[in-house]
Protein backbone atom coordinates (compact mmCIF):
# COMPACT_ATOMS: atom_id res chain seq x y z
CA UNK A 1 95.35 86.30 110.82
CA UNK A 2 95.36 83.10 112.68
CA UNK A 3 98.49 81.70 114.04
CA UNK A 4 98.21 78.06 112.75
CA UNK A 5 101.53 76.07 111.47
CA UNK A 6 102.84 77.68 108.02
CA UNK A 7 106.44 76.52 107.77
CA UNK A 8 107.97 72.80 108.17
CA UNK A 9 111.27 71.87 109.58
CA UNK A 10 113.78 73.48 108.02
CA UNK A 11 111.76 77.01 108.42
CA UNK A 12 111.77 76.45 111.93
CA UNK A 13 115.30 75.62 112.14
CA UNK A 14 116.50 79.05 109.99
CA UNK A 15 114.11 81.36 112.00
CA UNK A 16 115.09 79.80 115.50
CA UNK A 17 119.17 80.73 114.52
CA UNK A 18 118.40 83.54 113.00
CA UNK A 19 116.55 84.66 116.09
CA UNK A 20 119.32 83.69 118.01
CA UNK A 21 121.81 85.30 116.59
CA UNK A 22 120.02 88.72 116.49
CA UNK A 23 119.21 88.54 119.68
CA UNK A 24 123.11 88.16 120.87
CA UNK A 25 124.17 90.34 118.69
CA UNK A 26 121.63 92.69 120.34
CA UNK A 27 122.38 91.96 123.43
CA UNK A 28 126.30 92.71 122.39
CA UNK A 29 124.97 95.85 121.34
CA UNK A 30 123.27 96.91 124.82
CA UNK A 31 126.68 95.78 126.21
CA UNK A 32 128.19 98.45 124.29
CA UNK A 33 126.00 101.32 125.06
CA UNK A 34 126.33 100.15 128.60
CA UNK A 35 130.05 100.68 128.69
CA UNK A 36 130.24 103.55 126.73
CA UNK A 37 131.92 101.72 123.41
CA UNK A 38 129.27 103.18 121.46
CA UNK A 39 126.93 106.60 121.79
CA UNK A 40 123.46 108.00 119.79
CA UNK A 41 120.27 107.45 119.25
CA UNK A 42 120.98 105.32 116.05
CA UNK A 43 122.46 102.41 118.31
CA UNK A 44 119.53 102.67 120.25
CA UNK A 45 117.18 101.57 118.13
CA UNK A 46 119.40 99.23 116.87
CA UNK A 47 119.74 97.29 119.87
CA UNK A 48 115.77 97.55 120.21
CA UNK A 49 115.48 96.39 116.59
CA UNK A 50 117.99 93.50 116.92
CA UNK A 51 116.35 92.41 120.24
CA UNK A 52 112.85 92.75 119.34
CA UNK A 53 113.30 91.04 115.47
CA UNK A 54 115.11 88.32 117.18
CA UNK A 55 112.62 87.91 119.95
CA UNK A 56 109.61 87.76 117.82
CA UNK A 57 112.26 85.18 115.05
CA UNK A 58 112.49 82.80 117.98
CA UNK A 59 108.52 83.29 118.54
CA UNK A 60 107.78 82.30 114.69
CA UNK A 61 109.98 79.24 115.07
CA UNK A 62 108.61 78.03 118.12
CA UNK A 63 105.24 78.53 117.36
CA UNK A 64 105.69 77.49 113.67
CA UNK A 65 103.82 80.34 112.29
CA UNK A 66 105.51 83.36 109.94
CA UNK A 67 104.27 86.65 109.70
CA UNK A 68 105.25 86.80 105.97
CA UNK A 69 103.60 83.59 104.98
CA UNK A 70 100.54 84.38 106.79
CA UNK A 71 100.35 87.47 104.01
CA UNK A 72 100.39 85.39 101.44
CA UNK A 73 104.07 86.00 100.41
CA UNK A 74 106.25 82.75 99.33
CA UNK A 75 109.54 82.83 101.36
CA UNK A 76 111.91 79.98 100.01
CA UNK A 77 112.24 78.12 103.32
């Protein structure tokens, strides 16, 4: 799988908020575990989820390249 360009403009755009959003809302997560708000393992892996998808979402729109497209599935944007 190379990384060359698969999605135009408005791709970009949707994966770069997306990204950003589940990275906050990550990071509001780890801000809760910090302080005690919330407790478990399941909000661990949230936070890790939310943080890494969003990471790697930002990634895709800045480098212009998704994951999904690359194997061969048609994503609407």
């Amino acid at each position: 799988m190379s990384l060359e360009c698969n999605i135009d403009a408005a791709g970009k755009a949707a994966r770069l908020k997306g990204g950003i959003a589940s990275l906050a809302g990550g990071l509001l997560l780890a801000g809760g575990l910090a302080t005690g708000i919330v407790d478990g393992t399941f909000w661990w892996l949230a936070t890790a989820g939310a943080v890494f998808g969003g990471a790697f979402a930002i990634f895709e729109a800045r480098a212009g390249w998704c994951v999904v497209r690359a194997m061969g599935i048609r994503t609407p944007l």
